[in-house]
PDB file of N, CA and C in Angstrom:
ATOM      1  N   UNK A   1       8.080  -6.383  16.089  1.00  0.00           N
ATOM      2  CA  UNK A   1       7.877  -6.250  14.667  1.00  0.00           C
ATOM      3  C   UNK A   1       7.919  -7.620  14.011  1.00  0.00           C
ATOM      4  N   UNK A   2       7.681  -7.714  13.117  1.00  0.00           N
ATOM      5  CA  UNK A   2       7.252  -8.961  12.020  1.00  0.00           C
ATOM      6  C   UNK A   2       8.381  -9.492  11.632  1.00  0.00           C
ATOM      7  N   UNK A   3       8.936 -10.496  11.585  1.00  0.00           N
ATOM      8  CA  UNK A   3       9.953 -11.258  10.958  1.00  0.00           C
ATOM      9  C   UNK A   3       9.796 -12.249   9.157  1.00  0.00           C
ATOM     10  N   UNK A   4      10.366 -12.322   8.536  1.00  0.00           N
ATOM     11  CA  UNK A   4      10.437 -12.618   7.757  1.00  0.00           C
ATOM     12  C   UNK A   4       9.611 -12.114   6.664  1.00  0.00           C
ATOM     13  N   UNK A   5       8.963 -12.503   6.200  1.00  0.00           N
ATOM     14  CA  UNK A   5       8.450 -11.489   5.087  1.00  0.00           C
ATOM     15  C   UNK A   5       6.880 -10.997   5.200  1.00  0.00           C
ATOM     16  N   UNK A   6       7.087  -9.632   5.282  1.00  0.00           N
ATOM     17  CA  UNK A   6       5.672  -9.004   6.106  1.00  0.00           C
ATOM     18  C   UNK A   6       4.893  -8.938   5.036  1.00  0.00           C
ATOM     19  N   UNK A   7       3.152  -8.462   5.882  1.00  0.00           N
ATOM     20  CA  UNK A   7       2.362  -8.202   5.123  1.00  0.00           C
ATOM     21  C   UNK A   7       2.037  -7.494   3.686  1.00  0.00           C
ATOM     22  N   UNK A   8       3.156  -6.288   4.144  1.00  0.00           N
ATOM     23  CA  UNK A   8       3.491  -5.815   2.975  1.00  0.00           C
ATOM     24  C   UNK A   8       3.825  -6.166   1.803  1.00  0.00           C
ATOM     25  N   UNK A   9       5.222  -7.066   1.677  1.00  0.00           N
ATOM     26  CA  UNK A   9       5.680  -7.622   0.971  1.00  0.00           C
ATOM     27  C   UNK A   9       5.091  -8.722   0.025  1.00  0.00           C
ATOM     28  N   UNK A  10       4.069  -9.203   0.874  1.00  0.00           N
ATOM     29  CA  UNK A  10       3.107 -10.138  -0.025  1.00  0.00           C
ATOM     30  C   UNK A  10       2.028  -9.546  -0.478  1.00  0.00           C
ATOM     31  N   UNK A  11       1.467  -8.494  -0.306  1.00  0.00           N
ATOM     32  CA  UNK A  11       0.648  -7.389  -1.003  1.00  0.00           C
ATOM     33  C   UNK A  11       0.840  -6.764  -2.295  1.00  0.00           C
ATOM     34  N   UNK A  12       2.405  -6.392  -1.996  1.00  0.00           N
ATOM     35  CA  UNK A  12       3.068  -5.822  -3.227  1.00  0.00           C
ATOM     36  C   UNK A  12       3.181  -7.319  -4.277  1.00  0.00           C
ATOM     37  N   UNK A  13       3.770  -8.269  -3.588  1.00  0.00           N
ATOM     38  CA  UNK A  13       3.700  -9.284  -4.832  1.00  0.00           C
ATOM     39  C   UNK A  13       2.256  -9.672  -5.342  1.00  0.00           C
ATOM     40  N   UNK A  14       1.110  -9.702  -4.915  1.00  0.00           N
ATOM     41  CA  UNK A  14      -0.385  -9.913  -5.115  1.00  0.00           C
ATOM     42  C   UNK A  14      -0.478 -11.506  -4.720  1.00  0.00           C
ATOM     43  N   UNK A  15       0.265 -11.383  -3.198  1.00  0.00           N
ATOM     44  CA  UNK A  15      -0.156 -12.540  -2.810  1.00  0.00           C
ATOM     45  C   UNK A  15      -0.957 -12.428  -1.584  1.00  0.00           C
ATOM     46  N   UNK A  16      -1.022 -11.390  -1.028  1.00  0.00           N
ATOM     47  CA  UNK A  16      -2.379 -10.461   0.014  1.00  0.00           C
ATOM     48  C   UNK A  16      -3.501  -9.917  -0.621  1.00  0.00           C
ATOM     49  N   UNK A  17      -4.689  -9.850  -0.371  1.00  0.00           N
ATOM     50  CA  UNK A  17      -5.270  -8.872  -0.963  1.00  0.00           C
ATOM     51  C   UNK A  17      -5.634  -7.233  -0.203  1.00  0.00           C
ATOM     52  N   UNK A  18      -5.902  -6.441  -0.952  1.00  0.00           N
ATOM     53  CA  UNK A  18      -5.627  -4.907  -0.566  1.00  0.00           C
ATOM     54  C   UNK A  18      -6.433  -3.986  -1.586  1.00  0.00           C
ATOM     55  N   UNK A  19      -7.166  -3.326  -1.234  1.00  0.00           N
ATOM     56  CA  UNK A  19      -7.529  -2.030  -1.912  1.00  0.00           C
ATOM     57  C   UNK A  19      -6.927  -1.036  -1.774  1.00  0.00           C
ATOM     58  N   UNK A  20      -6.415  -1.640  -3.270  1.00  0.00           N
ATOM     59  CA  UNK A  20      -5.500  -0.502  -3.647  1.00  0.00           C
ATOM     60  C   UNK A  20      -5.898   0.854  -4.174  1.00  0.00           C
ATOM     61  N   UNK A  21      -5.749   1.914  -4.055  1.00  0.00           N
ATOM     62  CA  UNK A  21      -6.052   3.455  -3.934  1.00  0.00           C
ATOM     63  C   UNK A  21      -4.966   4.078  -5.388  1.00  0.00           C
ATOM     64  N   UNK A  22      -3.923   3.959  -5.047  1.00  0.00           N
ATOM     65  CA  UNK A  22      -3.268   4.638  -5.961  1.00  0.00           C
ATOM     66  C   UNK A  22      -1.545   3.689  -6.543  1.00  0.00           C
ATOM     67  N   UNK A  23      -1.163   3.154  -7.344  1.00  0.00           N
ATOM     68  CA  UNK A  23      -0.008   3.107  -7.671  1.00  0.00           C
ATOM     69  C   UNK A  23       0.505   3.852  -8.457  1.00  0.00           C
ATOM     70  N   UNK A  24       2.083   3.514  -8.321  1.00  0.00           N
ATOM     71  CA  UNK A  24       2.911   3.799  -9.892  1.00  0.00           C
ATOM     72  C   UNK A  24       4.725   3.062  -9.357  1.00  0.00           C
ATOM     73  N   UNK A  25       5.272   3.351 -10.016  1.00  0.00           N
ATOM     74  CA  UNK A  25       6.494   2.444 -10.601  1.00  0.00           C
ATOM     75  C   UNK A  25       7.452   2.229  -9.299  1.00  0.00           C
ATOM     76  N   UNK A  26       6.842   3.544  -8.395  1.00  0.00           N
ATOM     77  CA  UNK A  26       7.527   3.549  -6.892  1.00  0.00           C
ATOM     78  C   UNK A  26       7.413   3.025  -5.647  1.00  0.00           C
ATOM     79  N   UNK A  27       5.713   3.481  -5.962  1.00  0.00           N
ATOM     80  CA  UNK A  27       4.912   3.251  -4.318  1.00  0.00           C
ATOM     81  C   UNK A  27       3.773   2.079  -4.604  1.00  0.00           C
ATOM     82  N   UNK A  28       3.034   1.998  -3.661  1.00  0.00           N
ATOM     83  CA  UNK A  28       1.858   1.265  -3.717  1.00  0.00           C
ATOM     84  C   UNK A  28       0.761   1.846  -2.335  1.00  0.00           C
ATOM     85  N   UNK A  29      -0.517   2.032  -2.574  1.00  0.00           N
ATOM     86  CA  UNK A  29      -1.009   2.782  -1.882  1.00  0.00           C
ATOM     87  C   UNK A  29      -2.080   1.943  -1.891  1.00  0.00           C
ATOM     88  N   UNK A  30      -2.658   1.839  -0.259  1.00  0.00           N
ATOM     89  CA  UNK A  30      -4.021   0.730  -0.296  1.00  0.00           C
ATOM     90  C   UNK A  30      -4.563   1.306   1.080  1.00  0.00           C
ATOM     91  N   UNK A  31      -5.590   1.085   1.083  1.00  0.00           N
ATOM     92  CA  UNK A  31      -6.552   1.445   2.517  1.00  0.00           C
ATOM     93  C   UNK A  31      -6.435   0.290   4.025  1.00  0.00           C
ATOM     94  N   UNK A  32      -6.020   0.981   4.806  1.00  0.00           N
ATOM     95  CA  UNK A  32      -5.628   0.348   6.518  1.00  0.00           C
ATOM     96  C   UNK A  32      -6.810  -0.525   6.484  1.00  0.00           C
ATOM     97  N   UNK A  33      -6.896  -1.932   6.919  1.00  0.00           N
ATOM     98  CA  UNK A  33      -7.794  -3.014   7.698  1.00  0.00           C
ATOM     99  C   UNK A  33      -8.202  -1.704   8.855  1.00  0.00           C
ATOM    100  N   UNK A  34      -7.854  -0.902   9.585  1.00  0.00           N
ATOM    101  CA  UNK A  34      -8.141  -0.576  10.675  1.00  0.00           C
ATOM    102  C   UNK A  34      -7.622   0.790  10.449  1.00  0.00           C
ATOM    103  N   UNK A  35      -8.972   1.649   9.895  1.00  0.00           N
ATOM    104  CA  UNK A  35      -8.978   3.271  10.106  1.00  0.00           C
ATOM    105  C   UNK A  35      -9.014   3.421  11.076  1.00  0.00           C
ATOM    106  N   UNK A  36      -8.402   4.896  11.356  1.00  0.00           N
ATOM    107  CA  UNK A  36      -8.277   5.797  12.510  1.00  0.00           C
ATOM    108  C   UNK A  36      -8.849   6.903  11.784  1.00  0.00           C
ATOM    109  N   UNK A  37      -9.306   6.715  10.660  1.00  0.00           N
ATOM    110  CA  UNK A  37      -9.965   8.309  10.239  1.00  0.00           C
ATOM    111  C   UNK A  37     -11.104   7.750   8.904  1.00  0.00           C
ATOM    112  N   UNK A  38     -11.865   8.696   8.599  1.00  0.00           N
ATOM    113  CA  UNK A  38     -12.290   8.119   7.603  1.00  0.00           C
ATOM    114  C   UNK A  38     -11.687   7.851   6.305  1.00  0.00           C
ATOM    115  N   UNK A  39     -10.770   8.547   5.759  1.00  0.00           N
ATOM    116  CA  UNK A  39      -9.762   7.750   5.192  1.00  0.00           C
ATOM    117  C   UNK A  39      -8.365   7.492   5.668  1.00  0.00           C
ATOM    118  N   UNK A  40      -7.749   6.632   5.656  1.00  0.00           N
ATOM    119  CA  UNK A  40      -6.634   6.202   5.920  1.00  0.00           C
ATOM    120  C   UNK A  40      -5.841   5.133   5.330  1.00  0.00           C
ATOM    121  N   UNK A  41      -4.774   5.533   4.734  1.00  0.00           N
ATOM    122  CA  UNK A  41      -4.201   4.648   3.893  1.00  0.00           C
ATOM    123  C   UNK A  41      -2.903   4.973   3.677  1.00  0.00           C
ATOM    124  N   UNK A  42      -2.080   3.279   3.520  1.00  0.00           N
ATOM    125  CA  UNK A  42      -0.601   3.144   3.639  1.00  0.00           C
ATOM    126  C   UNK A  42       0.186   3.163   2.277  1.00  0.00           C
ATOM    127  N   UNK A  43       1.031   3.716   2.657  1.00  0.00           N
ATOM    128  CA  UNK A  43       1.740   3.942   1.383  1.00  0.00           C
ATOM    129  C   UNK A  43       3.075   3.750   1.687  1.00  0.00           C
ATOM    130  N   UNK A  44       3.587   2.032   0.831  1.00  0.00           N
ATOM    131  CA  UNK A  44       4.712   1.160   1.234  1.00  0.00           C
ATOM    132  C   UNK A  44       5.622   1.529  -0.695  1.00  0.00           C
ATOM    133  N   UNK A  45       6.806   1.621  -0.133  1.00  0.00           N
ATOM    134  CA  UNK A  45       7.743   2.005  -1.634  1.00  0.00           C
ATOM    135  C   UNK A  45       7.867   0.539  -1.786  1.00  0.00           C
ATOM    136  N   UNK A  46       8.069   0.448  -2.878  1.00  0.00           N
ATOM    137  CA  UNK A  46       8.258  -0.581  -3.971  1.00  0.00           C
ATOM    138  C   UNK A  46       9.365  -1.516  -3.773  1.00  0.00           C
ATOM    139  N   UNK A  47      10.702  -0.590  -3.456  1.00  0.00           N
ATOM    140  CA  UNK A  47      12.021  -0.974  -2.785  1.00  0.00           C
ATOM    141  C   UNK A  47      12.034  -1.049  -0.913  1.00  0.00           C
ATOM    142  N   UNK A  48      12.045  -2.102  -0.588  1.00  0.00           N
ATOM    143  CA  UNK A  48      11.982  -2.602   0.948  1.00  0.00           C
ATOM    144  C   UNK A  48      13.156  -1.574   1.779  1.00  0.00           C
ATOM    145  N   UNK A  49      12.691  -0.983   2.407  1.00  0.00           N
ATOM    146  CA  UNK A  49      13.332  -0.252   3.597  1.00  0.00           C
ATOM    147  C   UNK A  49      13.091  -0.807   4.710  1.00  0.00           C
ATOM    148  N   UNK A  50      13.479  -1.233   5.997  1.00  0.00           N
ATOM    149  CA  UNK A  50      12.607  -1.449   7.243  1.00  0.00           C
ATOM    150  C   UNK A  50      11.753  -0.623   8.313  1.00  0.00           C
ATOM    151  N   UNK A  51      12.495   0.424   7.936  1.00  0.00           N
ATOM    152  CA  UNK A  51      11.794   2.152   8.472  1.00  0.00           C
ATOM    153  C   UNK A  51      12.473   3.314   8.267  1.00  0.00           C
ATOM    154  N   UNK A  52      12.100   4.132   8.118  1.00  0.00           N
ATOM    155  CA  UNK A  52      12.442   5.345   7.818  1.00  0.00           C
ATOM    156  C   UNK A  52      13.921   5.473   8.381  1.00  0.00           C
ATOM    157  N   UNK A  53      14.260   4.782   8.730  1.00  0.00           N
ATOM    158  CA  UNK A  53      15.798   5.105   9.690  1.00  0.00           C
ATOM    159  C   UNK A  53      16.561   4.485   8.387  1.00  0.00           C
ATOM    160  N   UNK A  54      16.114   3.504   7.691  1.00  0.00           N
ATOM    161  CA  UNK A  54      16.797   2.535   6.907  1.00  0.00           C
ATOM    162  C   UNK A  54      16.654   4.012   5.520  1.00  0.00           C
ATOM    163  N   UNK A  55      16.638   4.865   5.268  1.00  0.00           N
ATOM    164  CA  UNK A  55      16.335   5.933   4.034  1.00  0.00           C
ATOM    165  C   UNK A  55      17.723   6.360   4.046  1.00  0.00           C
ATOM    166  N   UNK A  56      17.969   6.327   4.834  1.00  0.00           N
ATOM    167  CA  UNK A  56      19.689   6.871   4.870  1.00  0.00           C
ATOM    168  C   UNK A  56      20.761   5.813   3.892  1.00  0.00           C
ATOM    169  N   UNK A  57      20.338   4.833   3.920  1.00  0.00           N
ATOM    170  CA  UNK A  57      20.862   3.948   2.591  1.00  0.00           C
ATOM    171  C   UNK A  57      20.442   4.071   1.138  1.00  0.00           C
ATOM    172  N   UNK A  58      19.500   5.384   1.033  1.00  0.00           N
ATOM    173  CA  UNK A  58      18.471   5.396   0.130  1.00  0.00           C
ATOM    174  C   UNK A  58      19.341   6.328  -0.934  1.00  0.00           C
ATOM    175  N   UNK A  59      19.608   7.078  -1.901  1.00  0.00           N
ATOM    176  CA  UNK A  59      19.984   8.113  -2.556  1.00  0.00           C
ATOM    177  C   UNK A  59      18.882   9.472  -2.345  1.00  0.00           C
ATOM    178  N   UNK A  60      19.259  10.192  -2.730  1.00  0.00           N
ATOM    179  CA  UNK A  60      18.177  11.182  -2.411  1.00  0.00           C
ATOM    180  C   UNK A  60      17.341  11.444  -3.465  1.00  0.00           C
ATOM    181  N   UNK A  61      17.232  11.217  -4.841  1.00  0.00           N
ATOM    182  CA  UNK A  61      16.431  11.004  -5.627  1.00  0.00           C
ATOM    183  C   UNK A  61      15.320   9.756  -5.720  1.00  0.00           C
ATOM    184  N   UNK A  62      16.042   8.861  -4.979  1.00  0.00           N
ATOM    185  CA  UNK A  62      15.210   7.763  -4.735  1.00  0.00           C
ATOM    186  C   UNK A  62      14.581   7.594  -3.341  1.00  0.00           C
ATOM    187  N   UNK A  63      14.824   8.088  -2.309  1.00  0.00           N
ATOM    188  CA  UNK A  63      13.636   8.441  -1.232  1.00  0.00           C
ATOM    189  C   UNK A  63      13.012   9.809  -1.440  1.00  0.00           C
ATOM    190  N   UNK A  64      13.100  10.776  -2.521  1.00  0.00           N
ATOM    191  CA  UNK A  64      12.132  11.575  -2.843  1.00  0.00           C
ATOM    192  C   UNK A  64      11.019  11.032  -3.917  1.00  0.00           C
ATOM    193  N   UNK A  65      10.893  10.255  -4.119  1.00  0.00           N
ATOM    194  CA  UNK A  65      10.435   9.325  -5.284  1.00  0.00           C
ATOM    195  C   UNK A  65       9.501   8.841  -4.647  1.00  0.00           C
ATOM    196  N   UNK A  66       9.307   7.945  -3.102  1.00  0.00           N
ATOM    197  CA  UNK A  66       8.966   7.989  -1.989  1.00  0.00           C
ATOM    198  C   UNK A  66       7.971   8.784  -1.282  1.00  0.00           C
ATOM    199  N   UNK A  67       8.664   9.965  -1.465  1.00  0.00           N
ATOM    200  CA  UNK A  67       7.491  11.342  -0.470  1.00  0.00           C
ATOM    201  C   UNK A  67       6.798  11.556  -1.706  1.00  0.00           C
ATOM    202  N   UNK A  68       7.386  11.740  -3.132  1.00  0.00           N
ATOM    203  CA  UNK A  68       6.671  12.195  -3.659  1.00  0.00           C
ATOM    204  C   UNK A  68       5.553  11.244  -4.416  1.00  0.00           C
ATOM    205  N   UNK A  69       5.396  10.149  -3.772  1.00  0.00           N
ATOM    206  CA  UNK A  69       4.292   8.831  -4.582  1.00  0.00           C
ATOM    207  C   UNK A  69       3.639   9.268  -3.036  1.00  0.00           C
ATOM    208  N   UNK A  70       3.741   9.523  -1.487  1.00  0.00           N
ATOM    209  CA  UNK A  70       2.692   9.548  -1.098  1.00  0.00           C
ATOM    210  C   UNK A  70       2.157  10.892  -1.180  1.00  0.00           C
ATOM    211  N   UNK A  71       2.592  12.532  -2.045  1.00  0.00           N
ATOM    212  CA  UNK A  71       2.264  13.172  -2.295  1.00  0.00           C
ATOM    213  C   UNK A  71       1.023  12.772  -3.330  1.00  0.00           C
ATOM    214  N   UNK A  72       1.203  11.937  -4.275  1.00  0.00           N
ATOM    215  CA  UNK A  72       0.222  11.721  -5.307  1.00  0.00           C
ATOM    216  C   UNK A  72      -0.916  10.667  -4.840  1.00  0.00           C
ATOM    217  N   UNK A  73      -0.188  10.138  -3.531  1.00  0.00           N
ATOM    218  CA  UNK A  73      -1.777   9.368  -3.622  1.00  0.00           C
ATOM    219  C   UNK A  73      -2.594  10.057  -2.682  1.00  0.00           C
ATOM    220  N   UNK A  74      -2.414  10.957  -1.781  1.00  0.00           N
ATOM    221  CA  UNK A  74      -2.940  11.716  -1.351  1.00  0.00           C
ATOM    222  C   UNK A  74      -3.880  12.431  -1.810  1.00  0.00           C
ATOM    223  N   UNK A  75      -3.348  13.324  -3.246  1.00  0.00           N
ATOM    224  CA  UNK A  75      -3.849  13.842  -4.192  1.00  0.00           C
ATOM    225  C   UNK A  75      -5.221  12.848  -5.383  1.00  0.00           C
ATOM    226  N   UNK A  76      -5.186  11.839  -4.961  1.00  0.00           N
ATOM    227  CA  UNK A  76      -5.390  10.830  -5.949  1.00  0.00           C
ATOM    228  C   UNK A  76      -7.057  10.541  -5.369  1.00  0.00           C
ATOM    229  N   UNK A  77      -7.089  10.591  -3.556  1.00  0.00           N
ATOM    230  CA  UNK A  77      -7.333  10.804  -2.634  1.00  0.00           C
ATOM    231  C   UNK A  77      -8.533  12.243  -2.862  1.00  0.00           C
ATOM    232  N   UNK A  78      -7.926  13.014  -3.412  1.00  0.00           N
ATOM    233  CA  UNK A  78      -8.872  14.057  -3.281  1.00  0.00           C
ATOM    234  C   UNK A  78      -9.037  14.904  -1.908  1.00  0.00           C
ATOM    235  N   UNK A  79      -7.462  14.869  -1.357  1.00  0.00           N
ATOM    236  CA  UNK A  79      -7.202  15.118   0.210  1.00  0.00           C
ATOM    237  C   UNK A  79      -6.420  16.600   0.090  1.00  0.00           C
ATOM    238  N   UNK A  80      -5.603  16.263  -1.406  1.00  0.00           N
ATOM    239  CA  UNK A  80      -4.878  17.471  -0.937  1.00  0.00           C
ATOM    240  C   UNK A  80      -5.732  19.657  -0.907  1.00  0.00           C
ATOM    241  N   UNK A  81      -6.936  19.323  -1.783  1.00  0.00           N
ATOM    242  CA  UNK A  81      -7.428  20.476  -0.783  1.00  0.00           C
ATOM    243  C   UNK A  81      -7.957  20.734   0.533  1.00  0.00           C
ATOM    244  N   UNK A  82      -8.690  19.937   0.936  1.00  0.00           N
ATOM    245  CA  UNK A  82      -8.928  20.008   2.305  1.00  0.00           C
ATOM    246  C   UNK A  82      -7.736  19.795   3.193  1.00  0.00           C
ATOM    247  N   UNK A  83      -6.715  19.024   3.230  1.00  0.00           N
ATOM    248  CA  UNK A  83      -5.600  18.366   4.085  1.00  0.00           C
ATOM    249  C   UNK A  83      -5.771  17.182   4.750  1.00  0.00           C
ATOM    250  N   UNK A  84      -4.857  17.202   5.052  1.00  0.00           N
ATOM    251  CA  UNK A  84      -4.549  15.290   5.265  1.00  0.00           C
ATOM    252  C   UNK A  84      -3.041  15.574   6.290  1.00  0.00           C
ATOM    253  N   UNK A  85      -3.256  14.269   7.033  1.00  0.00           N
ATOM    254  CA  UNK A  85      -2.079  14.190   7.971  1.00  0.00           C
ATOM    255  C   UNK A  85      -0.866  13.352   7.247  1.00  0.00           C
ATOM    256  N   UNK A  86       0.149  12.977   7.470  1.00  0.00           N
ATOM    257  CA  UNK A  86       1.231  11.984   7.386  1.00  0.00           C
ATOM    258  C   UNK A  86       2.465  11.395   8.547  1.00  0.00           C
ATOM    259  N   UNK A  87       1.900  10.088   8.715  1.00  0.00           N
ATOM    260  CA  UNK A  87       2.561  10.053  10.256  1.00  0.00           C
ATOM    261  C   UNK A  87       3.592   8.653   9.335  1.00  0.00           C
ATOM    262  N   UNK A  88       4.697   8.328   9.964  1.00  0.00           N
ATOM    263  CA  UNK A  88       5.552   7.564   9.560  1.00  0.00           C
ATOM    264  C   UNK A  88       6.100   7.088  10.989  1.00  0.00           C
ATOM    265  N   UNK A  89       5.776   6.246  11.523  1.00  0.00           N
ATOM    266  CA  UNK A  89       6.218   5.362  12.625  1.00  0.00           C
ATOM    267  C   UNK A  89       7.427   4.813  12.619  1.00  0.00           C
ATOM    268  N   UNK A  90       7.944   5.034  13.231  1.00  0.00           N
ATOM    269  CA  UNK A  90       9.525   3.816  13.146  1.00  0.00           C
ATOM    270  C   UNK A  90       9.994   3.668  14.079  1.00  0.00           C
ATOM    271  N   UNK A  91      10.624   2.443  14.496  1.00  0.00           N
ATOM    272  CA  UNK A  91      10.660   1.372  15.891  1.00  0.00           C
ATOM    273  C   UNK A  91       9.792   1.352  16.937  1.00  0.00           C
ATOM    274  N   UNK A  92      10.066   0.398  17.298  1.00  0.00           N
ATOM    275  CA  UNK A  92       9.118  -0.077  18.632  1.00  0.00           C
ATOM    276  C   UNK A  92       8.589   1.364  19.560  1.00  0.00           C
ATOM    277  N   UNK A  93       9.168   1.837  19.914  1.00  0.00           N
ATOM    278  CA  UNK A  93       8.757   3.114  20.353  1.00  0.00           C
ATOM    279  C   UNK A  93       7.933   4.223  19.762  1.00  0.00           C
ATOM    280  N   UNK A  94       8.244   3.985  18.481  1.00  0.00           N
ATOM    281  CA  UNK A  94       6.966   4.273  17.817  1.00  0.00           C
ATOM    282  C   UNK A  94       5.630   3.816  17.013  1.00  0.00           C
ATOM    283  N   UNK A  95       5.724   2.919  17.728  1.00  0.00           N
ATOM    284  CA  UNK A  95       4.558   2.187  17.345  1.00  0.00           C
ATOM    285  C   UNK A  95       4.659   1.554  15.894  1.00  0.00           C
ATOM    286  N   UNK A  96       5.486   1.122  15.646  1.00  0.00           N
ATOM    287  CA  UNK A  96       5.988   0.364  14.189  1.00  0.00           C
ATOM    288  C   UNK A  96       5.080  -0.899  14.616  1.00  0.00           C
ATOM    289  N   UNK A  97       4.322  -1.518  13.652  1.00  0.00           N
ATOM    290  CA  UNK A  97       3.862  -2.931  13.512  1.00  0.00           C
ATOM    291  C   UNK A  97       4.264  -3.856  13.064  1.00  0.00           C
ATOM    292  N   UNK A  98       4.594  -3.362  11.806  1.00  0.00           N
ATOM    293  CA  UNK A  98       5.318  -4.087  10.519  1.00  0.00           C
ATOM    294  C   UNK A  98       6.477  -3.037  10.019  1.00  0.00           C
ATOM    295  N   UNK A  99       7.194  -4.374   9.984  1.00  0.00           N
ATOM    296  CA  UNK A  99       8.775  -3.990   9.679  1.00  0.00           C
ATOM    297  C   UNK A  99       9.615  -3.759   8.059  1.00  0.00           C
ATOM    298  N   UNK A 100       8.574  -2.941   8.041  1.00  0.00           N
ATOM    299  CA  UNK A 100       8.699  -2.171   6.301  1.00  0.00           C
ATOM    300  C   UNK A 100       8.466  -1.195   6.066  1.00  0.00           C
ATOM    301  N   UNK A 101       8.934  -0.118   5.859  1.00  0.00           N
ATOM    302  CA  UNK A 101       8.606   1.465   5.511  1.00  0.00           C
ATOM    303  C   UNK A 101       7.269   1.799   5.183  1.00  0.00           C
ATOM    304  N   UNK A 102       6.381   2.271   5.975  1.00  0.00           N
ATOM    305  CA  UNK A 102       5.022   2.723   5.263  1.00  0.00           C
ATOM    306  C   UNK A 102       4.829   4.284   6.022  1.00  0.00           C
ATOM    307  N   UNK A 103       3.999   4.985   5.111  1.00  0.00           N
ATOM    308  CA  UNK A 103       3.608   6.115   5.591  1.00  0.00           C
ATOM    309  C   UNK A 103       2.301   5.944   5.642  1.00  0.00           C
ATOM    310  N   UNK A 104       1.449   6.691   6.863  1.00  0.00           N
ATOM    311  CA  UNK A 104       0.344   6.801   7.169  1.00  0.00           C
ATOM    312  C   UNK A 104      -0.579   7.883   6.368  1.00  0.00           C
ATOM    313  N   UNK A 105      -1.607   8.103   5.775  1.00  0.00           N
ATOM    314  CA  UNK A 105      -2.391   9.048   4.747  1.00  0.00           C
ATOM    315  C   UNK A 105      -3.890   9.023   5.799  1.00  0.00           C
ATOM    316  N   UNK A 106      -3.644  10.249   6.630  1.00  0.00           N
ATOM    317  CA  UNK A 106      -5.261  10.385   7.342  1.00  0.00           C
ATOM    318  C   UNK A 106      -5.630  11.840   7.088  1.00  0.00           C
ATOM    319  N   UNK A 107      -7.283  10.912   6.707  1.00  0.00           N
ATOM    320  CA  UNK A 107      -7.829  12.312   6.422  1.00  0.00           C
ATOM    321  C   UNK A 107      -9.076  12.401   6.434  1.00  0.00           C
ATOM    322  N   UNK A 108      -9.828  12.856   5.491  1.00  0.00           N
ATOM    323  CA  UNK A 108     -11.676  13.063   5.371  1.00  0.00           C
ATOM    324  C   UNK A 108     -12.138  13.670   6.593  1.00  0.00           C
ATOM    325  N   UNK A 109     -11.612  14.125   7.816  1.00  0.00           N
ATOM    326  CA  UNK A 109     -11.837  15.246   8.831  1.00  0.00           C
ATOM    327  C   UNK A 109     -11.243  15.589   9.234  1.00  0.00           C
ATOM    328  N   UNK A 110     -11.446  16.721  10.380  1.00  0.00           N
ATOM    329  CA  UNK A 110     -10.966  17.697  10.917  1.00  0.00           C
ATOM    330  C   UNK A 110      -9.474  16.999  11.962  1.00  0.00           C
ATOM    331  N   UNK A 111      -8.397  16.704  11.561  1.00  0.00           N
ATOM    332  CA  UNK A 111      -7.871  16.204  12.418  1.00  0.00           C
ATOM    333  C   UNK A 111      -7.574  17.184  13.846  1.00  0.00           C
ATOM    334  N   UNK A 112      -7.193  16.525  15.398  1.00  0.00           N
ATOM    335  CA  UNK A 112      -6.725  17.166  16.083  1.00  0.00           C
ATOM    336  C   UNK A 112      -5.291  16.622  16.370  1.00  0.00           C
ATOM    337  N   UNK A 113      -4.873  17.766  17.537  1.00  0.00           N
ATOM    338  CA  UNK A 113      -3.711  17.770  18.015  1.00  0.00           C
ATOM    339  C   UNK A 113      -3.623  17.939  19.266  1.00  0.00           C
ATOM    340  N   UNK A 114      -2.798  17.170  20.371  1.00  0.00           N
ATOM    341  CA  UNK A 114      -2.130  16.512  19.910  1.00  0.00           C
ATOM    342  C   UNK A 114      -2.392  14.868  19.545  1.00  0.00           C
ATOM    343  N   UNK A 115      -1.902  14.002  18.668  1.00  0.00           N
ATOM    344  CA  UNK A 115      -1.994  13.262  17.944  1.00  0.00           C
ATOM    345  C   UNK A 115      -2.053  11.800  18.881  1.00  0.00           C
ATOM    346  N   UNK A 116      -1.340  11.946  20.364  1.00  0.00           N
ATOM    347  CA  UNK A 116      -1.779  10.831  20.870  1.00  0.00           C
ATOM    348  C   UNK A 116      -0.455  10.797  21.964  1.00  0.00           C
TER     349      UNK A 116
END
């Protein structure tokens, strides 16, 4: 995983550039360099976690704040009638890249299972 201050982090400050899809006061939502679907897009919270393991430091109003910003960009997306996947990677074993909380948003087809 990435050391010191990841891609993310300089995205959110607007020192990366990113097409961005959906914000608001929580999340930030932008489209993957490298789909796996025809749409696909990450959705990193505002407040730095390192992975989903790190939510447990979180309050529970404030990592629902979280699910519920990648609920809306999903929606934002135009995914949530048809459906859409949500994969959230965390550690090396799971294929974590970057070492910052992001959730995965795949969709625009028929996904299968199993996932890999």
């Amino acid at each position: 995983m990435s050391e010191g201050q990841t891609i993310f982090e300089k995205i959110l400050r607007g020192e990366a550039p990113a097409d961005v899809v959906y914000q608001d006061e929580h999340v930030l939502a932008f489209r993957d360099v490298r789909p796996q679907a025809p749409v696909h897009v990450l959705v990193v919270p505002r407040r730095k976690a390192r992975s989903l393991a790190d939510l447990t430091d979180w309050d529970d109003p404030e990592a629902g704040r979280f699910i519920r910003g990648v609920a809306a960009a999903a929606a934002a997306l135009g995914l949530d009638g048809p459906g859409y996947r949500v994969v959230m990677n965390c550690g090396r074993a799971g294929q974590q890249s970057v070492d910052y909380l992001h959730a995965h948003i795949l969709g625009g087809r028929q996904l299968r299972w199993p996932p890999g």
